[in-house]
N, C-alpha and C. Protein backbone atom coordinates (compact mmCIF):
# COMPACT_ATOMS: atom_id res chain seq x y z
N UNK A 1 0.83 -1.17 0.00
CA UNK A 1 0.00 0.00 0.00
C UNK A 1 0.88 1.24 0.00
N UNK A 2 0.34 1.90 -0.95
CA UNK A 2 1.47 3.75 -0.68
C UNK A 2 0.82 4.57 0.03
N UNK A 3 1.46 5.57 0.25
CA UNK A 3 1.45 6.46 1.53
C UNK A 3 -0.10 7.17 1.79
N UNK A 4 -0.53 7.12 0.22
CA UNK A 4 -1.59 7.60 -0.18
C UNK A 4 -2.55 6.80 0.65
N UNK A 5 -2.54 5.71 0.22
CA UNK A 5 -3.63 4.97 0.34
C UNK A 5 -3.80 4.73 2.23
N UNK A 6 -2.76 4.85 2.88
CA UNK A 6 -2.53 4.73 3.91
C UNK A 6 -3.55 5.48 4.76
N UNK A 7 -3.13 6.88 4.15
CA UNK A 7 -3.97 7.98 4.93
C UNK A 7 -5.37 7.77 4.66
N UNK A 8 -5.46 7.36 3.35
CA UNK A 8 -6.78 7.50 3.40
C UNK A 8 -7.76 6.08 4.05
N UNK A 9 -6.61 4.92 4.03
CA UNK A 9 -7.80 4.11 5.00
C UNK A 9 -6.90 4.36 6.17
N UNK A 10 -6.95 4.43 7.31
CA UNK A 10 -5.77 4.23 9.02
C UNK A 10 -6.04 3.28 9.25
N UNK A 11 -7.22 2.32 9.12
CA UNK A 11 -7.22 1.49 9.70
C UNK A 11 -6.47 -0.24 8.82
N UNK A 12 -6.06 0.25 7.61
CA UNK A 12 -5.84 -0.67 6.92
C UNK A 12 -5.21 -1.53 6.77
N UNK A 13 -4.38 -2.87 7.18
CA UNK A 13 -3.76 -3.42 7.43
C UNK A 13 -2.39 -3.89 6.30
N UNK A 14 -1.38 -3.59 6.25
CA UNK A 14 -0.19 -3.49 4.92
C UNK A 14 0.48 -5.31 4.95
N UNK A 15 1.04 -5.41 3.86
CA UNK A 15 1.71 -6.78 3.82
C UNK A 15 2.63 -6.83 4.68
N UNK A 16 3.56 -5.67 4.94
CA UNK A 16 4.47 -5.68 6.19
C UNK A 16 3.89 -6.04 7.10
N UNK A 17 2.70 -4.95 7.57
CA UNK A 17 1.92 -5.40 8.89
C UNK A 17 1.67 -7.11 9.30
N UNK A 18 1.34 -7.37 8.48
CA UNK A 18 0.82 -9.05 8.68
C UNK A 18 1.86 -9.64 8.56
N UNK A 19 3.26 -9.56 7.85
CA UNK A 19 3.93 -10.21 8.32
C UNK A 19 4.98 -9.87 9.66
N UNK A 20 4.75 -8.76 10.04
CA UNK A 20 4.80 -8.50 11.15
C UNK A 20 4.32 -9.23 12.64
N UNK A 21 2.67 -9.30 12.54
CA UNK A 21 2.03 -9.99 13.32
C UNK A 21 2.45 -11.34 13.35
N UNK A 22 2.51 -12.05 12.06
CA UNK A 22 2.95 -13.11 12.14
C UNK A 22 3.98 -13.68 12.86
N UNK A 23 4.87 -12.78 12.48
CA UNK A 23 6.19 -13.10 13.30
C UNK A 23 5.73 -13.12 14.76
N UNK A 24 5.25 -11.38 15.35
CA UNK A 24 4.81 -12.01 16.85
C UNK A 24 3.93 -12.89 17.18
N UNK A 25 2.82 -13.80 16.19
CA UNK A 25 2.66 -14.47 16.88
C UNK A 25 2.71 -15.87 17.07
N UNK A 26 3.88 -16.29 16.23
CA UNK A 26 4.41 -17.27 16.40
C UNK A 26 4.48 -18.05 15.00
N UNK A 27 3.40 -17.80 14.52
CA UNK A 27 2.85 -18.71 12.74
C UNK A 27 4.42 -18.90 12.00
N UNK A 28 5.30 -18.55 12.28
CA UNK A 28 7.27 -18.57 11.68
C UNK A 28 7.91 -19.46 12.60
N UNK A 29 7.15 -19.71 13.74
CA UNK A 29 7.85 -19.90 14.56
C UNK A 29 8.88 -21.31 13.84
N UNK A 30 8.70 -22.65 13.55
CA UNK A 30 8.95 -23.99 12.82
C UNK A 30 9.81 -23.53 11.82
N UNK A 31 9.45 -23.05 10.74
CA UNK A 31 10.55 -22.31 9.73
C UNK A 31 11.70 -21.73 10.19
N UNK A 32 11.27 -21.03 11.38
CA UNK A 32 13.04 -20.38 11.99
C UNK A 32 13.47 -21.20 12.26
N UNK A 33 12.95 -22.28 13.47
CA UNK A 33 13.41 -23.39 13.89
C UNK A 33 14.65 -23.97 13.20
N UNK A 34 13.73 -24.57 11.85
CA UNK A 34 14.12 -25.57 10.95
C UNK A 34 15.91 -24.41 10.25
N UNK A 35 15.58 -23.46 10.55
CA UNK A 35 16.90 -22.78 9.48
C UNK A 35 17.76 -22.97 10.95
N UNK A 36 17.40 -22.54 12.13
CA UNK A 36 18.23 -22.58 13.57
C UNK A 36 18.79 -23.91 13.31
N UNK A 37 18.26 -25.03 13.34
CA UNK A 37 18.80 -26.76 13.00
C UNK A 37 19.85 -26.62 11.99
N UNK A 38 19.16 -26.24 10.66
CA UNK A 38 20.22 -26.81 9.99
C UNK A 38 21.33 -25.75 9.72
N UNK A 39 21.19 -24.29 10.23
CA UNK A 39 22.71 -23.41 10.45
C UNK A 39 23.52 -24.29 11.51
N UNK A 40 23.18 -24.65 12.44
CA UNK A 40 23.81 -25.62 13.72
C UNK A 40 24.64 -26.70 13.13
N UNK A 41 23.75 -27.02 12.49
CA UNK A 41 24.38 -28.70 12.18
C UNK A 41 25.66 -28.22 10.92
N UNK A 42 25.53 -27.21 10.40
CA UNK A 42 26.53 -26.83 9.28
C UNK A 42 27.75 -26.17 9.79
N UNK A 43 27.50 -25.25 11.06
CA UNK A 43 28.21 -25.08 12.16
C UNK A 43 29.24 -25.65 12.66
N UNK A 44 28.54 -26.93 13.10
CA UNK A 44 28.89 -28.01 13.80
C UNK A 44 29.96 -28.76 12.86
N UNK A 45 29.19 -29.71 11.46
CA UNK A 45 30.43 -29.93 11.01
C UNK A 45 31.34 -29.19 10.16
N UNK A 46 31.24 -27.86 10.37
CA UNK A 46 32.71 -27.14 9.56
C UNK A 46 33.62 -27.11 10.88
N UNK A 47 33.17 -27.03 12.14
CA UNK A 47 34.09 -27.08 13.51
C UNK A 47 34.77 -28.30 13.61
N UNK A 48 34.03 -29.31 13.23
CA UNK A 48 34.32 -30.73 13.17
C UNK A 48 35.93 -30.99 12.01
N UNK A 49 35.44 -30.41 10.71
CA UNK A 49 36.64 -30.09 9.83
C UNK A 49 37.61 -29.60 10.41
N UNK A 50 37.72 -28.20 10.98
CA UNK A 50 38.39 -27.63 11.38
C UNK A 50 39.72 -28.19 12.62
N UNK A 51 38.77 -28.87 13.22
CA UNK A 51 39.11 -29.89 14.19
C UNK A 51 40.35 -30.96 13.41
N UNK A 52 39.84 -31.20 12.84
CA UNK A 52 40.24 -32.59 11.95
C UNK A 52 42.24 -32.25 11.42
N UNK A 53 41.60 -31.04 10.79
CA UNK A 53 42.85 -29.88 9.90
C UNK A 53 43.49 -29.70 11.04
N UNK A 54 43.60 -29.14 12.42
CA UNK A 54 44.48 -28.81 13.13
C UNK A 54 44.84 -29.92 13.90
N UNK A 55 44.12 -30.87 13.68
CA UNK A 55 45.04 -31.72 14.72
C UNK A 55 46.02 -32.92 13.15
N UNK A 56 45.61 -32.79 12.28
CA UNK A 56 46.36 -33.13 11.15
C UNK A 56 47.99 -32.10 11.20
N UNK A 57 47.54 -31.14 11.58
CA UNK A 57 48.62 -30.44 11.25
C UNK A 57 49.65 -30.35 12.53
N UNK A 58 49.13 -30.91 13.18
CA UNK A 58 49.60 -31.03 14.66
C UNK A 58 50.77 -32.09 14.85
N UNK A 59 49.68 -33.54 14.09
CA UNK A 59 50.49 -34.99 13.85
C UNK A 59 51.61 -34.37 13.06
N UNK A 60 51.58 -33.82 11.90
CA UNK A 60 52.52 -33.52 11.07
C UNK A 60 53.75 -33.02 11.58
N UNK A 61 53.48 -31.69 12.65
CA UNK A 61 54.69 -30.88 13.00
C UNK A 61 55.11 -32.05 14.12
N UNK A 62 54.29 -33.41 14.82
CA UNK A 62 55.02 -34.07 15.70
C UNK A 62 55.97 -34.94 15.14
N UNK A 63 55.64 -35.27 13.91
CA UNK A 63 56.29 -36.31 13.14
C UNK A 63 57.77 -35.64 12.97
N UNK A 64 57.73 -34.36 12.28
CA UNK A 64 59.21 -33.99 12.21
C UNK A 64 59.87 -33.70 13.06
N UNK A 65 59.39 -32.88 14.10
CA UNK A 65 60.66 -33.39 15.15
C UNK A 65 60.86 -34.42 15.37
N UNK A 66 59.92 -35.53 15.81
CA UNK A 66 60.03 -36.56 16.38
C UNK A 66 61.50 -37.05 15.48
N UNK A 67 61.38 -37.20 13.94
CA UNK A 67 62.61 -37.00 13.30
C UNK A 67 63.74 -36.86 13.04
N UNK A 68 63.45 -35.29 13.41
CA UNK A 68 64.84 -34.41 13.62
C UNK A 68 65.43 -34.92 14.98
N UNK A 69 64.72 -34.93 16.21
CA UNK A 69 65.51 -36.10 17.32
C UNK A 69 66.29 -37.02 17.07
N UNK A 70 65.38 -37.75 15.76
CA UNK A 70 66.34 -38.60 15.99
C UNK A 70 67.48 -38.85 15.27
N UNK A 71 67.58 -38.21 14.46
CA UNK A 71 68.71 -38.31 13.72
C UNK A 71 69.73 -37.37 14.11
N UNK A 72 69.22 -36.02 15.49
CA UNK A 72 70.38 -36.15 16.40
C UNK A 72 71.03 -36.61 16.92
N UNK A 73 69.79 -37.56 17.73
CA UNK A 73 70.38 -38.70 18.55
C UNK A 73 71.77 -39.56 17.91
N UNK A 74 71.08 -40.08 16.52
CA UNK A 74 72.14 -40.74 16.11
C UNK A 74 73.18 -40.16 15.34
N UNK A 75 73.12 -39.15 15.45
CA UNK A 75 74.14 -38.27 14.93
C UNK A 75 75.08 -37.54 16.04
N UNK A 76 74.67 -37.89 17.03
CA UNK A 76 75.81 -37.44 18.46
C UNK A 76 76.91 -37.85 18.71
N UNK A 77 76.88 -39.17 18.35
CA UNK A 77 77.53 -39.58 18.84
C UNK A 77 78.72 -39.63 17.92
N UNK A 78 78.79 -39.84 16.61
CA UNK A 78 79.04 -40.00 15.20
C UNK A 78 80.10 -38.52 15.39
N UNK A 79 79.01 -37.54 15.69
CA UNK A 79 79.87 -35.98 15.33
C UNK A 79 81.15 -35.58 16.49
N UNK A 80 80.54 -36.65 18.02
CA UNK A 80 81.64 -36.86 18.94
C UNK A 80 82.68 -37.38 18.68
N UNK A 81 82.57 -38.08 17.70
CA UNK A 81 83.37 -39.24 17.53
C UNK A 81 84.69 -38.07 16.38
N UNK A 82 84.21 -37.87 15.41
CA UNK A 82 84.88 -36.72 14.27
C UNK A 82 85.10 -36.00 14.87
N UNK A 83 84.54 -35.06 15.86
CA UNK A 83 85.38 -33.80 16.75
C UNK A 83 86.40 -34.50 17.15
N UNK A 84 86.25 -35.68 17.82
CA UNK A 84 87.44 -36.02 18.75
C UNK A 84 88.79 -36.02 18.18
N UNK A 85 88.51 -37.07 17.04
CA UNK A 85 89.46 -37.35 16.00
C UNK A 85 90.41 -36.43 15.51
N UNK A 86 89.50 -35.39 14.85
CA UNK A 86 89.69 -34.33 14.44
C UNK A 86 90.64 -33.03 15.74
N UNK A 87 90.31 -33.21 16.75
CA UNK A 87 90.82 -32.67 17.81
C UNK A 87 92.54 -33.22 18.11
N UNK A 88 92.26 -34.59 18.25
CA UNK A 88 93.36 -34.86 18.76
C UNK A 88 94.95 -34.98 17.26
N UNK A 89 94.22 -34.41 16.20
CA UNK A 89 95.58 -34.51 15.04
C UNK A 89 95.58 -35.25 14.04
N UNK A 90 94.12 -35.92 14.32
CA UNK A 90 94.21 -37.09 13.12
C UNK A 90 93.94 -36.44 11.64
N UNK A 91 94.64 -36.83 10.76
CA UNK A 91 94.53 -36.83 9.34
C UNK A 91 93.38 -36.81 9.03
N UNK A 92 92.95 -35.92 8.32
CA UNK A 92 91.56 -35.84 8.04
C UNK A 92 91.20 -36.37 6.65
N UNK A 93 92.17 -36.74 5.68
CA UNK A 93 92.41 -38.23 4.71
C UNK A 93 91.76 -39.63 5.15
N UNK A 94 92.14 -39.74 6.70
CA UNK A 94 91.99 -41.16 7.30
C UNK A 94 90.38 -41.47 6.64
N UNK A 95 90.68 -42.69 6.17
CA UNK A 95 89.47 -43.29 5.38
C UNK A 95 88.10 -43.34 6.87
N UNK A 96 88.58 -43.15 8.02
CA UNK A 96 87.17 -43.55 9.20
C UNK A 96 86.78 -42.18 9.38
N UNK A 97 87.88 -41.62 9.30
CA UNK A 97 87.21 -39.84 9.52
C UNK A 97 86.66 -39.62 8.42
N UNK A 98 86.92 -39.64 7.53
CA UNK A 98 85.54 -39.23 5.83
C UNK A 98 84.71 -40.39 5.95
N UNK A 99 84.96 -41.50 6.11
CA UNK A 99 83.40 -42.42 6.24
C UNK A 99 82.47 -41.58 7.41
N UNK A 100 83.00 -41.16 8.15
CA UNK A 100 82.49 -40.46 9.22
C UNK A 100 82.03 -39.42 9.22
N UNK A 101 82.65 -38.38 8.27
CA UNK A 101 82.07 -37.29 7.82
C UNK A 101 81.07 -37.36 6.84
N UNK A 102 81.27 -38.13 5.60
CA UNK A 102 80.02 -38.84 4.85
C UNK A 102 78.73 -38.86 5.61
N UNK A 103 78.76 -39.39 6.91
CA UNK A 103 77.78 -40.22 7.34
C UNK A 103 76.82 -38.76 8.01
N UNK A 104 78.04 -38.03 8.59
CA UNK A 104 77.17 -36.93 9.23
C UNK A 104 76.81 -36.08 8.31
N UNK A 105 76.73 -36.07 7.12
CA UNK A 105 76.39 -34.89 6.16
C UNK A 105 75.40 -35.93 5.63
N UNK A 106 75.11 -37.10 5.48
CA UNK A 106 74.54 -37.80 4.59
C UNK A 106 73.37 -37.96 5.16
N UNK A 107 73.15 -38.14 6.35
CA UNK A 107 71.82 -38.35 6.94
C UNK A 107 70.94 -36.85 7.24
N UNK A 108 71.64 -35.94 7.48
CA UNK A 108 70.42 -34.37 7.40
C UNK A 108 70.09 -34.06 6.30
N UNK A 109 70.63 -34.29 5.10
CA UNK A 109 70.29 -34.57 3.59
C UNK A 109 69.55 -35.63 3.59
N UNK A 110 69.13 -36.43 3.82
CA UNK A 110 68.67 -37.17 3.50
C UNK A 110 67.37 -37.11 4.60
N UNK A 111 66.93 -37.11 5.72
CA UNK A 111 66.32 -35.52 6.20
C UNK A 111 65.18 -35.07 6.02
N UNK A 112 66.19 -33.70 5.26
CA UNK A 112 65.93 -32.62 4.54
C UNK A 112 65.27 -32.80 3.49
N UNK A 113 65.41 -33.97 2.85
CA UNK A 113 64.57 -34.60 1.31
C UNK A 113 63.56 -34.75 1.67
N UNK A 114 63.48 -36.27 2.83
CA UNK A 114 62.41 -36.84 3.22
C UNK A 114 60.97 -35.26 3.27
N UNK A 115 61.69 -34.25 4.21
CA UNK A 115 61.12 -33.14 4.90
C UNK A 115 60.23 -32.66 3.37
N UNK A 116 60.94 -32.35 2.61
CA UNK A 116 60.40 -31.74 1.25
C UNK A 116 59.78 -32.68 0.81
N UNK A 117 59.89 -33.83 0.31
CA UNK A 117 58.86 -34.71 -0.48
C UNK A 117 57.69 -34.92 0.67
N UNK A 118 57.57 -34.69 1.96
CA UNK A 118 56.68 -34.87 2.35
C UNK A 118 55.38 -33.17 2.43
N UNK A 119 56.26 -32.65 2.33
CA UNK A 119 55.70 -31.41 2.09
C UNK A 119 55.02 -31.54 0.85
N UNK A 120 55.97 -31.53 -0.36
CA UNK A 120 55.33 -31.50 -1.08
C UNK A 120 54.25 -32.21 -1.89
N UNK A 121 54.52 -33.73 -1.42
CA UNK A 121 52.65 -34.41 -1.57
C UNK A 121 51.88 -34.19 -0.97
N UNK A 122 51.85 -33.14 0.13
CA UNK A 122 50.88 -33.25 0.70
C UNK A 122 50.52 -31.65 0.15
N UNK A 123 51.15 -31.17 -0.30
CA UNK A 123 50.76 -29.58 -1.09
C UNK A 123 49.55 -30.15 -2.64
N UNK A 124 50.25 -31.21 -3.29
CA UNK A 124 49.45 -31.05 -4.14
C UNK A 124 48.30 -32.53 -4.07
């Protein structure tokens, strides 16, 4: 109804109006409901995703340290071993000191690969 018509009935009731009333008096009430349910439940499982993704990404960052430990670990002892060597005068020719040095350069490379190919399948 336009403004016109307004004045000239007051008592007239507009499409707003009634859906107005409606709303207060409940006749929507099931329809909201039903959109309240299923926003919830869509809610619910994108939190659920979300969930999923951070604790994925969680396992992931545990895996590489867990990793990188250990190939400290076994690399401690290895790099003790070449300092020592290396400390006390030994020839650094000596075929156990380069097997030894090999070994400590060969495994954080090797690592470092693992680290990237796992990155990168899981990028694409």
């Amino acid at each position: 109804m336009s403004l016109m018509e307004k004045t000239r009935f007051p008592g007239a009731i507009t499409d707003a109006d009634r859906q107005l009333l409606s709303a207060l008096s409940g006749k929507e009430a099931e329809r909201e409901r039903d959109v309240a349910f299923r926003t919830r439940r869509v809610v619910a499982a994108s939190l659920g995703v979300l969930r999923d993704q951070k604790e994925g990404r969680k396992r992931g960052r545990a895996l590489a340290l867990a990793a990188i430990l250990m190939v400290i670990l076994a690399l401690g002892p290895l790099v003790w071993h070449l300092v020592d060597e290396l400390m006390a005068g030994e020839n650094p020719s000596d075929m156990a000191i380069q097997v030894t040095l090999l070994v400590c350069l060969l495994w954080p490379a090797l690592l470092a690969a693992s680290l990237v190919a796992g990155w990168m399948r899981k990028g694409s």
